[in-house]
C-alpha atoms as a PDB file:
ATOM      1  CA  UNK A   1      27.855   9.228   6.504  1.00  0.00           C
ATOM      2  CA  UNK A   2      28.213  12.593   8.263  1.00  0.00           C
ATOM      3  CA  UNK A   3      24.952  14.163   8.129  1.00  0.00           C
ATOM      4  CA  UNK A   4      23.783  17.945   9.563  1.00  0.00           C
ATOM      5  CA  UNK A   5      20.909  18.714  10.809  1.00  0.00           C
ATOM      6  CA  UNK A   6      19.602  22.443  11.126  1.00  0.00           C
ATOM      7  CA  UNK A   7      16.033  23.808  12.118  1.00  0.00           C
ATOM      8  CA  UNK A   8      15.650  26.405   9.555  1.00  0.00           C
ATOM      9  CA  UNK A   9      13.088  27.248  11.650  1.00  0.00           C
ATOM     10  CA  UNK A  10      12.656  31.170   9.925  1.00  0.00           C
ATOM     11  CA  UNK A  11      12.163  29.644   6.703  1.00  0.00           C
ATOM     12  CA  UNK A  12       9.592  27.229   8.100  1.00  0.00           C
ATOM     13  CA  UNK A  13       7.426  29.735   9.728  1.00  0.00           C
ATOM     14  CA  UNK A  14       7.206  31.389   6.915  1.00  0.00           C
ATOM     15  CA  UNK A  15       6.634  28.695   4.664  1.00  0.00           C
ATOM     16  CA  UNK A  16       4.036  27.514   7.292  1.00  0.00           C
ATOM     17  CA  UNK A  17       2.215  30.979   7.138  1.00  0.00           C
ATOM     18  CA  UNK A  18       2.082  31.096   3.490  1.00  0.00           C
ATOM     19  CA  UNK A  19       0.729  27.064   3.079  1.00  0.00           C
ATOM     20  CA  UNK A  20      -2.118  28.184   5.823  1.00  0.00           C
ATOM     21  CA  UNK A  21      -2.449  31.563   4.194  1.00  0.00           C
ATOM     22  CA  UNK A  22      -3.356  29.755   0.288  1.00  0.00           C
ATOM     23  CA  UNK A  23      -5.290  27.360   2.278  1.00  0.00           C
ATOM     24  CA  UNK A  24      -7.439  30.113   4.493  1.00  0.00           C
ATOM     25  CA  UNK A  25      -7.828  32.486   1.389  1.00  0.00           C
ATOM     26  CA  UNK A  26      -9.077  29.193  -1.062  1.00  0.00           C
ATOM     27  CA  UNK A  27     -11.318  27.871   1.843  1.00  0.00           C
ATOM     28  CA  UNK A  28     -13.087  31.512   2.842  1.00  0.00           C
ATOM     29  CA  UNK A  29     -13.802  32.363  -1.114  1.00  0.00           C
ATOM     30  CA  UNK A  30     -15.469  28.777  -1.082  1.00  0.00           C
ATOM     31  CA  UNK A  31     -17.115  29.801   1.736  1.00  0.00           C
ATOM     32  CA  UNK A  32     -18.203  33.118   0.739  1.00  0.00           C
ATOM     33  CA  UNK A  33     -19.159  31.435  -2.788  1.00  0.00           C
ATOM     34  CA  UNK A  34     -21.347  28.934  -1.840  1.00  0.00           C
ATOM     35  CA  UNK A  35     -21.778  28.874   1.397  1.00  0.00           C
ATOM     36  CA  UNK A  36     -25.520  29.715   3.041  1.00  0.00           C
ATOM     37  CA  UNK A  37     -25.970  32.705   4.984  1.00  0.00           C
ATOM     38  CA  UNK A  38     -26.227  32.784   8.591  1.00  0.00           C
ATOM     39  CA  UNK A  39     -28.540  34.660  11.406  1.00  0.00           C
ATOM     40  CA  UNK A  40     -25.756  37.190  12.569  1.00  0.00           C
ATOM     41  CA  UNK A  41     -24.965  37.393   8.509  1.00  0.00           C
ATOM     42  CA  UNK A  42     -21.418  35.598   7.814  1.00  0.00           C
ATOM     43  CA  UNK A  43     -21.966  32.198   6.007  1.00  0.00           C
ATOM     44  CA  UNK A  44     -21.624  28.850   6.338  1.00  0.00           C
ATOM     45  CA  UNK A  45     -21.594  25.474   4.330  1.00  0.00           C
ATOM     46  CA  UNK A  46     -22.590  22.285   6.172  1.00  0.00           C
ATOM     47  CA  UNK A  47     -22.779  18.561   5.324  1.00  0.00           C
ATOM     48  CA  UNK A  48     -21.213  17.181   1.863  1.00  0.00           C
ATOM     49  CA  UNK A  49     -20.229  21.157   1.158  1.00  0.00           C
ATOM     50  CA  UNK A  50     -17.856  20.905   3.773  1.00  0.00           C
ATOM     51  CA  UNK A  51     -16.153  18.019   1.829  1.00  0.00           C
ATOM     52  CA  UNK A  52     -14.210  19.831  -0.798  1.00  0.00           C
ATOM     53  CA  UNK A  53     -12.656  22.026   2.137  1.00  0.00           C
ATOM     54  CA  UNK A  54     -10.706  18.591   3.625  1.00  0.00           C
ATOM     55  CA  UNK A  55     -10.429  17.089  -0.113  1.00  0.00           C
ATOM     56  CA  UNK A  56      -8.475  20.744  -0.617  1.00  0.00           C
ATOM     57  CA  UNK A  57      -6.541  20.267   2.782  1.00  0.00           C
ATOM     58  CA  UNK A  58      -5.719  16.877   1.691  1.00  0.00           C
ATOM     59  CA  UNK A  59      -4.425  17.128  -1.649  1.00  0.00           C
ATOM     60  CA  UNK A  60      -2.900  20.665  -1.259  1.00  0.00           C
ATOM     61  CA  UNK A  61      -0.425  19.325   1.740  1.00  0.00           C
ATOM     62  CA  UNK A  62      -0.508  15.113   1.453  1.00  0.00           C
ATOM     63  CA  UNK A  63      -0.367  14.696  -2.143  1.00  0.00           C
ATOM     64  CA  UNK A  64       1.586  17.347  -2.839  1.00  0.00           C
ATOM     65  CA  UNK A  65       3.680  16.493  -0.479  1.00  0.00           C
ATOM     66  CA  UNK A  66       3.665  13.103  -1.715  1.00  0.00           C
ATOM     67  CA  UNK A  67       4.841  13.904  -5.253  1.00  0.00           C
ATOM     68  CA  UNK A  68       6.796  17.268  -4.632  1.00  0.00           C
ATOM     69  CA  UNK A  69       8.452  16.550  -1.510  1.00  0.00           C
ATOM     70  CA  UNK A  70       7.218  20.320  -0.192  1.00  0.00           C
ATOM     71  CA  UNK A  71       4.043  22.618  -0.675  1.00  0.00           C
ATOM     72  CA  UNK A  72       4.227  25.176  -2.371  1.00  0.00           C
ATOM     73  CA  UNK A  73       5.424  27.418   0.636  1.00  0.00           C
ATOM     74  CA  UNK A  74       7.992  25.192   1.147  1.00  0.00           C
ATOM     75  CA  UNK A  75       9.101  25.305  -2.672  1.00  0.00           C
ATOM     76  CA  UNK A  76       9.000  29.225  -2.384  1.00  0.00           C
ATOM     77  CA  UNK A  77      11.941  28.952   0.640  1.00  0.00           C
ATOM     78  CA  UNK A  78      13.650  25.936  -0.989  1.00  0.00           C
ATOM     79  CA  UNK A  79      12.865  23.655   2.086  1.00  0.00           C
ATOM     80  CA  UNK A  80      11.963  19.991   1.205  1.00  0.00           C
ATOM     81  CA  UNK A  81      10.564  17.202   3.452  1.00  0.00           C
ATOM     82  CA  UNK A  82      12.963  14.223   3.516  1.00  0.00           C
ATOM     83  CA  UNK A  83      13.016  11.160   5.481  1.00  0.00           C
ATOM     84  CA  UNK A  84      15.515  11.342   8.345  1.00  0.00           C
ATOM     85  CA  UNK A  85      18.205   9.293   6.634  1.00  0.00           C
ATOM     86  CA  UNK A  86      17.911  12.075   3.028  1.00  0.00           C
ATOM     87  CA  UNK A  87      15.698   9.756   0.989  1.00  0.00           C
ATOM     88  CA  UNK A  88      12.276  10.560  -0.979  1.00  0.00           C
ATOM     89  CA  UNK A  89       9.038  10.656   1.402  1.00  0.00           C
ATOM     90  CA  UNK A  90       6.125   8.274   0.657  1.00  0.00           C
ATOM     91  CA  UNK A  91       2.422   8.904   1.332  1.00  0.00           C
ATOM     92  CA  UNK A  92       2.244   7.181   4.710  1.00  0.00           C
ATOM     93  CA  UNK A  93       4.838   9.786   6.307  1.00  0.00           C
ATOM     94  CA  UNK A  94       3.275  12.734   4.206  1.00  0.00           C
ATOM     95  CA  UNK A  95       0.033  12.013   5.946  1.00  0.00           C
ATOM     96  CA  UNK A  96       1.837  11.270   9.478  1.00  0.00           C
ATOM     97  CA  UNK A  97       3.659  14.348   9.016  1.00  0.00           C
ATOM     98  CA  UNK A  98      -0.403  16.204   8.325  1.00  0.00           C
ATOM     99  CA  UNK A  99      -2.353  14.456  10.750  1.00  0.00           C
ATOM    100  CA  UNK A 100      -0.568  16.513  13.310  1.00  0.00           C
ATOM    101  CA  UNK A 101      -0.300  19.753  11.983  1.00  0.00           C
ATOM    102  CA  UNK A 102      -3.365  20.692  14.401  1.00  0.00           C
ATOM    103  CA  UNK A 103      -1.048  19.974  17.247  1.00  0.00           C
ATOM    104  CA  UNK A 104       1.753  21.491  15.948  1.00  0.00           C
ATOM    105  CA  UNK A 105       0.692  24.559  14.938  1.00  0.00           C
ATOM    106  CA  UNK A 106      -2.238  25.652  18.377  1.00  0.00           C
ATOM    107  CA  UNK A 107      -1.002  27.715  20.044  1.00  0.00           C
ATOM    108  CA  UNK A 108       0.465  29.874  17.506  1.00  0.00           C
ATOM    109  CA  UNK A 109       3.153  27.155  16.667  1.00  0.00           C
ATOM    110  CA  UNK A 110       4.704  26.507  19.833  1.00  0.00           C
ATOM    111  CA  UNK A 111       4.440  23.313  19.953  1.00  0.00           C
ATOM    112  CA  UNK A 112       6.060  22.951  16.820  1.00  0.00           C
ATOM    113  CA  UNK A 113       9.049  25.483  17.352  1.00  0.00           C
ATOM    114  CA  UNK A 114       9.444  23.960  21.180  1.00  0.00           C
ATOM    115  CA  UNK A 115       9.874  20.504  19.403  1.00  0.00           C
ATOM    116  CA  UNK A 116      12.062  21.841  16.548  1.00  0.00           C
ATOM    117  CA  UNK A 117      14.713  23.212  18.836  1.00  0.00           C
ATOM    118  CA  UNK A 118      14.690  20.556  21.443  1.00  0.00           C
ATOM    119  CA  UNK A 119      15.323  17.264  19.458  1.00  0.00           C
ATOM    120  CA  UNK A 120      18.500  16.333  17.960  1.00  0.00           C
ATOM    121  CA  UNK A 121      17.279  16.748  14.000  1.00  0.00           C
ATOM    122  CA  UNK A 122      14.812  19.769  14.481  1.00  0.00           C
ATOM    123  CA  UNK A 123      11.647  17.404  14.257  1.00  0.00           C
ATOM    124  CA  UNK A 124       8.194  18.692  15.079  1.00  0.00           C
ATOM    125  CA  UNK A 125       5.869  16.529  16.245  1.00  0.00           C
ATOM    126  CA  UNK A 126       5.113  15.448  13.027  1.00  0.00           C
ATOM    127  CA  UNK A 127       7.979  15.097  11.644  1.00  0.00           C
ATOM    128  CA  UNK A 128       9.515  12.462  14.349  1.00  0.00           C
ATOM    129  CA  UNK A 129       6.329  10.414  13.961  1.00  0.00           C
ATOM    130  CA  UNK A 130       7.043  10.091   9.878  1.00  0.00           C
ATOM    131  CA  UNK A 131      10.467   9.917  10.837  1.00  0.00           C
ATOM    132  CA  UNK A 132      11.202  12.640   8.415  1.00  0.00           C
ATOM    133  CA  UNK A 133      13.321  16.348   8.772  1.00  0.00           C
ATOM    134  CA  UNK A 134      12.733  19.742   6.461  1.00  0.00           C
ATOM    135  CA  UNK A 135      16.164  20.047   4.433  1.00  0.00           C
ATOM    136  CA  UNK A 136      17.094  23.599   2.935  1.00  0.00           C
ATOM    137  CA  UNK A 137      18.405  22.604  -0.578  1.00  0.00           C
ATOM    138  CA  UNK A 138      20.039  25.731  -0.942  1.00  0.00           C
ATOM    139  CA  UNK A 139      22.183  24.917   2.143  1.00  0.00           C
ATOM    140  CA  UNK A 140      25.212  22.604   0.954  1.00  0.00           C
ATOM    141  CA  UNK A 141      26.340  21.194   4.551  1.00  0.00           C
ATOM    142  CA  UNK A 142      22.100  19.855   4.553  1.00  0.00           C
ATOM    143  CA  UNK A 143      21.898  18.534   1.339  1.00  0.00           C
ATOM    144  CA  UNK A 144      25.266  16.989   0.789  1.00  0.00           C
ATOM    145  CA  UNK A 145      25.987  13.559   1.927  1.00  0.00           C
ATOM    146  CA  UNK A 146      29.763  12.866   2.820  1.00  0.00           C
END
């Protein structure tokens, strides 16, 4: 089995910014909705209302993930998250893949895009702990299997 391995790494900044772009617009409006207003007047929510924010985070990139094998942003630019070998992701790697996301992505994504273009299949951090890659299934040479 001769399998390729590119970073696509244009189409998964942008697919990164758009993700963090639904998620930042949905989480301020909650905010701005119910959250309590502060001393220097922006708002806040604290305690159980902070809970729908990670319930959002959660299902928006983990079970979506889970079922869809991409977010939304990801659908947009045709990438999908595979396991390293081309087979369907399970829960356990989506959240592997999630859990780091806040390394991956400080620093304005360097981590990520330093990690993407130094390892053999174009893993970020996340990625090589799920043991998973980010196919373009647009791209024949990625998505077909010889």
């Amino acid at each position: 089995m001769n399998l390729i391995y590119k970073t696509n790494l244009k189409k998964r900044i942008i697919a990164t910014l758009i993700d963090y772009t639904i998620i930042s617009i949905i989480t301020y409006l909650y905010i701005e909705l119910l959250g309590d207003d502060t001393p220097d007047g922006s708002k806040e929510v604290n305690g159980l209302l902070t809970l729908p924010i990670f319930i959002f985070w959660f299902l928006y990139f983990v079970v979506i993930e889970t079922f869809y094998s991409a977010t939304l942003g990801h659908q947009a630019l045709y990438l999908k998250v595979v396991t390293v070998d081309r087979k369907v992701i399970g829960f356990s790697q989506a959240l592997k893949r999630r859990l780091l996301d806040p390394i991956d992505i400080m620093i304005y994504g360097i981590p990520a895009i330093i990690s993407i273009k130094n390892t053999d299949k174009h893993q970020r951090l996340g990625d090589l702990w799920a043991k998973t890659i980010i196919i373009d299934t647009k791209d024949f040479e990625q998505t077909n299997i010889s």
